[in-house]
C-alpha atoms as a PDB file:
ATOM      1  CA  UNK A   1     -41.736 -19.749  59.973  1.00  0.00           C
ATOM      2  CA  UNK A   2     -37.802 -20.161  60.900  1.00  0.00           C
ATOM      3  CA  UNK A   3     -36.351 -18.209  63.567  1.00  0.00           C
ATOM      4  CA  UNK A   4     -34.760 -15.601  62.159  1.00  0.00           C
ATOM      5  CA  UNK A   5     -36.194 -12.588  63.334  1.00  0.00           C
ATOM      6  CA  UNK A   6     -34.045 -11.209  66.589  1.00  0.00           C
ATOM      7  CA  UNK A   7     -34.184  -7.601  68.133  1.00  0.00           C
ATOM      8  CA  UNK A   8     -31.110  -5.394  69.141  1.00  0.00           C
ATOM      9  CA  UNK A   9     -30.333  -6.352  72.219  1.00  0.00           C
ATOM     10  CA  UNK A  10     -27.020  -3.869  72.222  1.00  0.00           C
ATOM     11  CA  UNK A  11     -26.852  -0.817  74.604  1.00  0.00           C
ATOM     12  CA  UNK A  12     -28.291   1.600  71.578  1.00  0.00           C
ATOM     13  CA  UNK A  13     -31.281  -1.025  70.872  1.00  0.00           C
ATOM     14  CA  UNK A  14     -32.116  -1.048  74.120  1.00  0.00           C
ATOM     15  CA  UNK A  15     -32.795   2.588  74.324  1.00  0.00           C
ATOM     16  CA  UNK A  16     -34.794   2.791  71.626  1.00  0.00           C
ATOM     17  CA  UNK A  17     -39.455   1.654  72.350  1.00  0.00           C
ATOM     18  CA  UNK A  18     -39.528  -2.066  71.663  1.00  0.00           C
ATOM     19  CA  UNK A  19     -41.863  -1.270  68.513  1.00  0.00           C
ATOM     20  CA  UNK A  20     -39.178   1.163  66.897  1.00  0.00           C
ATOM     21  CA  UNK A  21     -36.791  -2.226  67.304  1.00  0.00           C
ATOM     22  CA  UNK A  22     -39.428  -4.412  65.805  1.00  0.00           C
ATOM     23  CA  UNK A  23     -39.777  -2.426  62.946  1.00  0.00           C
ATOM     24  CA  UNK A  24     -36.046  -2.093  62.233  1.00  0.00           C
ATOM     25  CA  UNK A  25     -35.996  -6.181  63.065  1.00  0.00           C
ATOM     26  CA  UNK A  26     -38.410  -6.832  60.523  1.00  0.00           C
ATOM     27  CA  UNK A  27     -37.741  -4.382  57.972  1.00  0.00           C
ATOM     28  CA  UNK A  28     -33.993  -5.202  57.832  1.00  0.00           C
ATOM     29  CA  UNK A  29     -35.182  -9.005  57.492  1.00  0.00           C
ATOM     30  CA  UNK A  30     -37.233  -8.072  54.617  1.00  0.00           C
ATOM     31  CA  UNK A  31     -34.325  -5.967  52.624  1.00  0.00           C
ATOM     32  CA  UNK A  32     -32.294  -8.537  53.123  1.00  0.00           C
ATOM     33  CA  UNK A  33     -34.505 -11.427  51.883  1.00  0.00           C
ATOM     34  CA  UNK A  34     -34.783 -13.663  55.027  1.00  0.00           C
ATOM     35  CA  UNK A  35     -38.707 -12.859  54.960  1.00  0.00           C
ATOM     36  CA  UNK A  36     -39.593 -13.033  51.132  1.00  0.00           C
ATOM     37  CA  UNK A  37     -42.150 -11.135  49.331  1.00  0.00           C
ATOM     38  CA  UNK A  38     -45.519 -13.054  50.059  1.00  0.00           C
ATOM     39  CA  UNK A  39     -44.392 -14.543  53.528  1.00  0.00           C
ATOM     40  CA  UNK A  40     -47.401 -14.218  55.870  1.00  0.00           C
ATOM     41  CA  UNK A  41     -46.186 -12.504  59.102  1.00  0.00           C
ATOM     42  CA  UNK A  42     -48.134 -14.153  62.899  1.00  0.00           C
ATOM     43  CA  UNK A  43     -47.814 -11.558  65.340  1.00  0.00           C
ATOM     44  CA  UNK A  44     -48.295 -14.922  67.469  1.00  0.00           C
ATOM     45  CA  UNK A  45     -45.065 -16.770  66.285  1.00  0.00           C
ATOM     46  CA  UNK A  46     -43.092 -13.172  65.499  1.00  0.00           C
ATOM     47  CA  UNK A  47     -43.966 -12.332  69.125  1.00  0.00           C
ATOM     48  CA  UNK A  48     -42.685 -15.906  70.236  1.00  0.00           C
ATOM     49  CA  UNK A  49     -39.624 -15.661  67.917  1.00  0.00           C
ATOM     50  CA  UNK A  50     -38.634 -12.119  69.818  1.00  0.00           C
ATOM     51  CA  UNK A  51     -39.598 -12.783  73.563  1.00  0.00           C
ATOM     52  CA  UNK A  52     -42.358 -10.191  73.595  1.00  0.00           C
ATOM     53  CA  UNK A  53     -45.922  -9.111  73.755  1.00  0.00           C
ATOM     54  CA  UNK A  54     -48.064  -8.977  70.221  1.00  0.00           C
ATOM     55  CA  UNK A  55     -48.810  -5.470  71.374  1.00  0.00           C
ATOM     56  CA  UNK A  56     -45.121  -3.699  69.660  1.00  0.00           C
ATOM     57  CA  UNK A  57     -45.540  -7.048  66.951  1.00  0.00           C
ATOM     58  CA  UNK A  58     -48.830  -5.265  65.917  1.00  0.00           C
ATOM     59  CA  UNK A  59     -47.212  -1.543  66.150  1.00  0.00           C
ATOM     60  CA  UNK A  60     -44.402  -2.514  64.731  1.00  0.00           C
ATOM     61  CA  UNK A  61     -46.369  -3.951  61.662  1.00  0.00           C
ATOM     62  CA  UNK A  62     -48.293  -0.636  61.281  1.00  0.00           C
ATOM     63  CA  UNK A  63     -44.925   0.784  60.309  1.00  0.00           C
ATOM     64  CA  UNK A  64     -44.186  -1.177  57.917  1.00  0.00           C
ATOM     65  CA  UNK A  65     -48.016  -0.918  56.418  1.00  0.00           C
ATOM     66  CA  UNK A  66     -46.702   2.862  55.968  1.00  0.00           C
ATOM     67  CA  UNK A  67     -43.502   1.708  54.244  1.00  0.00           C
ATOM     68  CA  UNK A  68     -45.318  -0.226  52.327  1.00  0.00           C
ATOM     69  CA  UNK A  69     -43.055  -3.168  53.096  1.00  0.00           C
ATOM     70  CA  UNK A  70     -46.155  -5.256  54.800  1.00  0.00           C
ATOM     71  CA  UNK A  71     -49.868  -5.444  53.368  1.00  0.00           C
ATOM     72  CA  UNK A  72     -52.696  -6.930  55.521  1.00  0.00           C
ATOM     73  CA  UNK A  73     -55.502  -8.652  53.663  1.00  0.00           C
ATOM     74  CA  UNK A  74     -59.171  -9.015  55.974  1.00  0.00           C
ATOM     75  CA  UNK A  75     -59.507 -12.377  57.152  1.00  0.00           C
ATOM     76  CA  UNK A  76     -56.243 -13.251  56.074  1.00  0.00           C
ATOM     77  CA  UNK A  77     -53.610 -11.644  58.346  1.00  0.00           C
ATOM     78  CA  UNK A  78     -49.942  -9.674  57.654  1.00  0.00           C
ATOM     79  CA  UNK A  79     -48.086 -10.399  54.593  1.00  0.00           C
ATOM     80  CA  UNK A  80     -44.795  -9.230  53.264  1.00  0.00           C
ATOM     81  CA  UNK A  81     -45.570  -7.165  50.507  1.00  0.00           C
ATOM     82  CA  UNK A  82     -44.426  -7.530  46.833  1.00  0.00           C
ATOM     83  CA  UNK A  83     -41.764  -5.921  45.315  1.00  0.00           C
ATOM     84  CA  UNK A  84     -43.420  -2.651  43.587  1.00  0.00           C
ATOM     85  CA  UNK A  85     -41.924  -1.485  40.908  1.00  0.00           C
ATOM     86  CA  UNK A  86     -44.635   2.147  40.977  1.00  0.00           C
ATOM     87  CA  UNK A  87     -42.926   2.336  44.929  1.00  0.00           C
ATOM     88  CA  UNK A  88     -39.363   1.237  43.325  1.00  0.00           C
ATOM     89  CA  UNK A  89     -39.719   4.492  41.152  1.00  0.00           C
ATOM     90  CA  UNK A  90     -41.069   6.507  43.470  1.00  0.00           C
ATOM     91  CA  UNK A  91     -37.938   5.779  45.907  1.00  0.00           C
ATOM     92  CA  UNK A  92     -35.539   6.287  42.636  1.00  0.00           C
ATOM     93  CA  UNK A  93     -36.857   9.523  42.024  1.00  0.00           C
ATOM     94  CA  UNK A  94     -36.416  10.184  45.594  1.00  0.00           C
ATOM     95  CA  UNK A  95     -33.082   9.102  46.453  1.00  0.00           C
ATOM     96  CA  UNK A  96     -31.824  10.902  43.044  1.00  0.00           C
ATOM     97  CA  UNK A  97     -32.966  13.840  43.922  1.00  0.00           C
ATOM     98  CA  UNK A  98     -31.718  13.899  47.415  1.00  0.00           C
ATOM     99  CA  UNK A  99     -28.546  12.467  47.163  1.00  0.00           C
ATOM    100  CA  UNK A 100     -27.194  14.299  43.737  1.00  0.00           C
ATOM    101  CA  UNK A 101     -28.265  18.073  45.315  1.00  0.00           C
ATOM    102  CA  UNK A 102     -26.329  16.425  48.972  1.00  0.00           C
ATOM    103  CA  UNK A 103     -23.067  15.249  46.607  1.00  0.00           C
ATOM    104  CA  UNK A 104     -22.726  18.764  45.219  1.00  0.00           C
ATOM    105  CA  UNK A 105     -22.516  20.207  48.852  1.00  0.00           C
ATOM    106  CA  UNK A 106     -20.017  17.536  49.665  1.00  0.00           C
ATOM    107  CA  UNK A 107     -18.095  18.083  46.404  1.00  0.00           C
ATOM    108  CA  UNK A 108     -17.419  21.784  47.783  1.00  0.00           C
ATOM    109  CA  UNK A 109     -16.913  20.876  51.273  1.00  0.00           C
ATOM    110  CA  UNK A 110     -15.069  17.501  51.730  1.00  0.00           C
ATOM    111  CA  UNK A 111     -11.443  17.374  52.874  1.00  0.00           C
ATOM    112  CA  UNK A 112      -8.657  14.721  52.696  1.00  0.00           C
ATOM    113  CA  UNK A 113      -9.599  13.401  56.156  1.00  0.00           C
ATOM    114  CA  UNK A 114     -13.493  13.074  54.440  1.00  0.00           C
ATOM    115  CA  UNK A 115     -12.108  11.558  51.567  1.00  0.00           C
ATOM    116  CA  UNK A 116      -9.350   9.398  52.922  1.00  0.00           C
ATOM    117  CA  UNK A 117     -12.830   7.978  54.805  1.00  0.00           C
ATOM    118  CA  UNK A 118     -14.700   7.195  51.468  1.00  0.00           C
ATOM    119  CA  UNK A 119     -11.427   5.424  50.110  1.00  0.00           C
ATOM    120  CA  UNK A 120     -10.942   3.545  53.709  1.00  0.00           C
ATOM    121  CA  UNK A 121     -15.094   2.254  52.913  1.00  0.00           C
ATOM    122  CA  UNK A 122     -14.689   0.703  49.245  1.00  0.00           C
ATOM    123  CA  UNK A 123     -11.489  -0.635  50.433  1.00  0.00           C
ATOM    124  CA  UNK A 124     -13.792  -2.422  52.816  1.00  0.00           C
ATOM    125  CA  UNK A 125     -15.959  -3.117  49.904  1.00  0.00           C
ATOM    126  CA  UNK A 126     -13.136  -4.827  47.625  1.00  0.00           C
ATOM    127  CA  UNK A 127     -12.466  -6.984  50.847  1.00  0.00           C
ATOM    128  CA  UNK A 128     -15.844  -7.900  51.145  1.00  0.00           C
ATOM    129  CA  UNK A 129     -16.667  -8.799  47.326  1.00  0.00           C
ATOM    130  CA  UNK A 130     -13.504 -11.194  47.867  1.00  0.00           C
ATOM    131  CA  UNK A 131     -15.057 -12.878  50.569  1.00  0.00           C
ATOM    132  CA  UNK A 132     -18.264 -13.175  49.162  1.00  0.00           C
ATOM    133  CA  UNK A 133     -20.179 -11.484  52.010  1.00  0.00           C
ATOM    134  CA  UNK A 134     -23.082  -9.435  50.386  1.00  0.00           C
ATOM    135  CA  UNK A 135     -24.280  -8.262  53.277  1.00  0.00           C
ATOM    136  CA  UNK A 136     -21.116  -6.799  54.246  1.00  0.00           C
ATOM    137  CA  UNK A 137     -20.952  -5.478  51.368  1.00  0.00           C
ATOM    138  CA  UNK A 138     -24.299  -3.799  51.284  1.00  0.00           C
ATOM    139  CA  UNK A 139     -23.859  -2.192  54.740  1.00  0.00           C
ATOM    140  CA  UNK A 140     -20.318  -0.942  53.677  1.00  0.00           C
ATOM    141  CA  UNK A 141     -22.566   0.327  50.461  1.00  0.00           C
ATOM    142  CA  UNK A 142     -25.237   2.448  52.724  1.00  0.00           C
ATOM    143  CA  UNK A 143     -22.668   3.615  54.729  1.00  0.00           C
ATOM    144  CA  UNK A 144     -20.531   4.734  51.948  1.00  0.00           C
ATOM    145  CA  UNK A 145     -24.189   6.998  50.793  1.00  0.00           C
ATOM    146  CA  UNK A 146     -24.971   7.685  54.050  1.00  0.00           C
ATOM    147  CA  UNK A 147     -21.176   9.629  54.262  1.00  0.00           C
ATOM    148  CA  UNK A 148     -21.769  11.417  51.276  1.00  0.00           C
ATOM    149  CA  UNK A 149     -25.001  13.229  52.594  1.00  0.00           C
ATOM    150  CA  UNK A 150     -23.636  13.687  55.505  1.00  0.00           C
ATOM    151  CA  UNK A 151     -20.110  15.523  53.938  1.00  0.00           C
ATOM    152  CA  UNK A 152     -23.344  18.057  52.515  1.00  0.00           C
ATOM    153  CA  UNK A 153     -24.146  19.269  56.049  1.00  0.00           C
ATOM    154  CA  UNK A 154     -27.545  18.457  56.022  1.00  0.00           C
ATOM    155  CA  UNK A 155     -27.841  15.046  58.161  1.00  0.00           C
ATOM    156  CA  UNK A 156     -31.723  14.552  57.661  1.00  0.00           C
ATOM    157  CA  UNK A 157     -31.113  13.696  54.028  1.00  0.00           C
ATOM    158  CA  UNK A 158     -30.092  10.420  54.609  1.00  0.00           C
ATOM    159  CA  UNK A 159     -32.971   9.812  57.173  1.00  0.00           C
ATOM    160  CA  UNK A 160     -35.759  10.939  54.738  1.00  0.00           C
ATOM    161  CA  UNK A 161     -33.902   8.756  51.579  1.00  0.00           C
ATOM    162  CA  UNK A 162     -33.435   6.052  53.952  1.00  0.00           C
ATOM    163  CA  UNK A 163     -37.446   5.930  54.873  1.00  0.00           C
ATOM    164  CA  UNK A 164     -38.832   6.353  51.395  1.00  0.00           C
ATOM    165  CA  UNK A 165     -36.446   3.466  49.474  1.00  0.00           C
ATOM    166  CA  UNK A 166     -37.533   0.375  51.024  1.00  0.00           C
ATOM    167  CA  UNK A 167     -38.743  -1.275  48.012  1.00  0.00           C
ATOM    168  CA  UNK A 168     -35.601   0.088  46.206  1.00  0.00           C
ATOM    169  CA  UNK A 169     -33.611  -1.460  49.187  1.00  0.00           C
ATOM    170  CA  UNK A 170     -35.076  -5.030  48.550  1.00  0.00           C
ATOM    171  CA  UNK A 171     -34.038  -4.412  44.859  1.00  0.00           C
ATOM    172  CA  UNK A 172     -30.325  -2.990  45.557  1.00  0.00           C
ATOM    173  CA  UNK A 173     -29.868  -6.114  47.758  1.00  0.00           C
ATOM    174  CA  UNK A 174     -31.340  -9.162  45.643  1.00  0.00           C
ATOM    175  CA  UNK A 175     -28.750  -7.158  42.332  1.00  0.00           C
ATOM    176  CA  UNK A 176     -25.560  -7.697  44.750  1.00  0.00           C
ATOM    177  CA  UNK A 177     -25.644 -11.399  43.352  1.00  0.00           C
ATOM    178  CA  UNK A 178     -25.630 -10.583  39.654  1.00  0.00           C
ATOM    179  CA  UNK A 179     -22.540 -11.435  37.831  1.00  0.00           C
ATOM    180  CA  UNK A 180     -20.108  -8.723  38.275  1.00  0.00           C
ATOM    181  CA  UNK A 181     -22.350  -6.567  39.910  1.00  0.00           C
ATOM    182  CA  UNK A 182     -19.730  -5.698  42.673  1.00  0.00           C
ATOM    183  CA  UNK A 183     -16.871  -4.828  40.597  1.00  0.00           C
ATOM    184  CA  UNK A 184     -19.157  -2.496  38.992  1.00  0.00           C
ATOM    185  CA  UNK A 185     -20.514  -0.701  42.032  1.00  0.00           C
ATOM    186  CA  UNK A 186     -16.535  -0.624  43.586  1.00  0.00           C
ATOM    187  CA  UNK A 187     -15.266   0.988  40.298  1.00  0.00           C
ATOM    188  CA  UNK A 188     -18.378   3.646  39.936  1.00  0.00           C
ATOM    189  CA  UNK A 189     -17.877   4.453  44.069  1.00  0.00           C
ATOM    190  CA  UNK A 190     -14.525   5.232  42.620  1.00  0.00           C
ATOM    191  CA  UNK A 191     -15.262   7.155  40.226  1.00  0.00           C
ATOM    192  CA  UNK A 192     -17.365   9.254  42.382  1.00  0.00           C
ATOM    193  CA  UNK A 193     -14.470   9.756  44.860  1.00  0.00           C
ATOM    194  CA  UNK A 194     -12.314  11.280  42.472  1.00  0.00           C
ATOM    195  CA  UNK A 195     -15.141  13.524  41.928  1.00  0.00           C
ATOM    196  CA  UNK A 196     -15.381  14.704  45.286  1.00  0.00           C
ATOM    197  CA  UNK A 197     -11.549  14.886  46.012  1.00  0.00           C
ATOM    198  CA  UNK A 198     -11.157  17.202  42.429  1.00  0.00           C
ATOM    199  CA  UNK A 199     -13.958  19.131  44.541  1.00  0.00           C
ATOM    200  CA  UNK A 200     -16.109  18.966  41.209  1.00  0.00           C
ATOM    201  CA  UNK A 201     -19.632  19.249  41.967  1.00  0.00           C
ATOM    202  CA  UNK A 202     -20.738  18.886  38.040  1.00  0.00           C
ATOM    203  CA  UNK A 203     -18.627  15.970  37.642  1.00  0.00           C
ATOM    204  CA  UNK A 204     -19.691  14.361  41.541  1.00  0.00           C
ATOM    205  CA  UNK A 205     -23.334  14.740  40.395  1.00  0.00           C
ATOM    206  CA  UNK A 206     -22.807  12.965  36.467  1.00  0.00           C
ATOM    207  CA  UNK A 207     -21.145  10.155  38.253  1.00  0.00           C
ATOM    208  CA  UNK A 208     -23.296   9.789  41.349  1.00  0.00           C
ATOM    209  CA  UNK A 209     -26.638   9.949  39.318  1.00  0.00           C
ATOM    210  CA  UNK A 210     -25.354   6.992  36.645  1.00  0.00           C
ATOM    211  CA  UNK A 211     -24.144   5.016  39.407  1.00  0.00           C
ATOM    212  CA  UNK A 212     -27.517   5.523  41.698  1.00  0.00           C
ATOM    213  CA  UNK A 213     -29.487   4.664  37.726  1.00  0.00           C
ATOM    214  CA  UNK A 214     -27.416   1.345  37.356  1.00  0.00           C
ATOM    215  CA  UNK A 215     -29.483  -1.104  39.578  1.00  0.00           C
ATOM    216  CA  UNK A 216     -33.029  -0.258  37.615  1.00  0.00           C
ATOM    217  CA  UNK A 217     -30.766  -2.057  34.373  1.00  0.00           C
ATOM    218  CA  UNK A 218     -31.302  -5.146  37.096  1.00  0.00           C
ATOM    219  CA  UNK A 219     -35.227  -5.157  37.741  1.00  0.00           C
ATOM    220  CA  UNK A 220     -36.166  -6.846  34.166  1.00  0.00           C
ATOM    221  CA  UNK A 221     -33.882  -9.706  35.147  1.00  0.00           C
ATOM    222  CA  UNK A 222     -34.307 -10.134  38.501  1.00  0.00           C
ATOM    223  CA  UNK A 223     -38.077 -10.141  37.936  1.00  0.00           C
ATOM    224  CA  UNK A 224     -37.541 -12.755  35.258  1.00  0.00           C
ATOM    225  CA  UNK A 225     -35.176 -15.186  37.602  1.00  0.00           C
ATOM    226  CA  UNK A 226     -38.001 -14.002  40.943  1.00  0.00           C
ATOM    227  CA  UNK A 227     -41.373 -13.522  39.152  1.00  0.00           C
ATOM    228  CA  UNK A 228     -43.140 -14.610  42.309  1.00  0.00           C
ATOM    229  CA  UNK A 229     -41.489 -11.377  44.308  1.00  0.00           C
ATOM    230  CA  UNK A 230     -43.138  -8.666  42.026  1.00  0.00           C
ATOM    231  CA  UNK A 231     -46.261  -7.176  41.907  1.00  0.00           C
ATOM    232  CA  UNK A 232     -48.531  -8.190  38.535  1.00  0.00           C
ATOM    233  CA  UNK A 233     -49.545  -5.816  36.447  1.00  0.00           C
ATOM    234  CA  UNK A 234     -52.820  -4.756  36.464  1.00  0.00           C
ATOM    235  CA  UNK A 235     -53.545  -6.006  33.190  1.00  0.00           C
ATOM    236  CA  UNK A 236     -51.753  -9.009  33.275  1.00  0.00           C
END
């Protein structure tokens, strides 16, 4: 296995129990594709990789059995799971639901300072689609959603979406290298702006559900150009 597994060593990582770090170590590495679906997971060479005991390896792998991010087979050991497309719809469901009652809040409540923020984020977007840096791109992306259920007032929304869409999460990042998958995202965040800034909570919503639909249209190809990432069906 390559070393590419580190914790957060920063002042805020450090404060947080060395399995909470683990957990956001591993789980960021498998949303972002540096530990692909089917990768077997040592809590011996994880542990090595990290500088610390297989005790917060193994508790920070019990986390991610609950995200269902990491499967452990008897006899076998920890793999990374598959990419789920039942758990992909369950997060969809989810995260729609969440975030389009949030954007209606925010629609009602933002002001210019709010959305002179949102406009300041896809700038960052544009700049990062230029330079090619997806996962710029996709942190600029979270923390453009992440905004928006904050502007509602109600801060846990983003925590409980956050925690339920891993599987969507490996999706959303694997689409950000479709042909012109960017320029789509940039012009819909757009689009959703305007929205907010007309403080129309109708038209926020219609534009904010679409745009959250638009990386389902990916799965079918993605699972055709990375069969070996998704699940089987049963009947296959």
């Amino acid at each position: 296995m390559a070393s590419v597994i580190t914790l957060d060593r920063s002042q805020r990582g450090e404060s947080l129990p060395t399995r909470v770090r683990v957990y956001v170590a591993l789980r960021d590495a498998i949303v972002h594709g540096s530990l692909e679906p089917g990768r077997r997971l040592s809590e011996n060479v994880l542990a090595g990789e990290m500088g610390i005991s297989r005790t917060p390896i193994r508790e920070g792998l019990s986390l991610l059995r609950e995200d269902r991010l990491v499967e452990t087979v008897p006899q076998l050991g920890s793999f990374v799971s598959l990419v789920d497309p039942a758990a992909i719809s369950d997060a969809q469901f989810i995260r729609e639901s969440l975030e389009c009652a949030a954007i209606r809040l925010a629609a009602t409540a933002a002001d210019d300072t709010d959305v002179a923020g949102l406009e300041a984020n896809v700038q960052g977007q544009e700049e990062a689609s230029t330079a090619g840096d997806l996962d710029a791109f996709y942190n600029l992306d979270d923390s453009f959603h992440h905004a928006l259920c904050d502007l509602s007032g109600h801060r846990t929304v983003w925590i409980v979406s956050e925690r339920a869409k891993a599987h969507l999460n490996r999706i959303r990042r694997l689409s950000l290298g479709m042909p012109n998958y960017l320029e789509e995202m940039i012009a819909e965040h757009r689009q959703v702006i305007a929205a907010v800034a007309a403080h129309d909570p109708d038209l926020a919503e219609l534009h904010l559900r679409a745009h959250l639909r638009t990386v389902l249209r990916e799965v079918p190809r993605m699972r055709a150009e990375h069969p070996d990432y998704f699940e089987r069906p049963a009947d296959a």
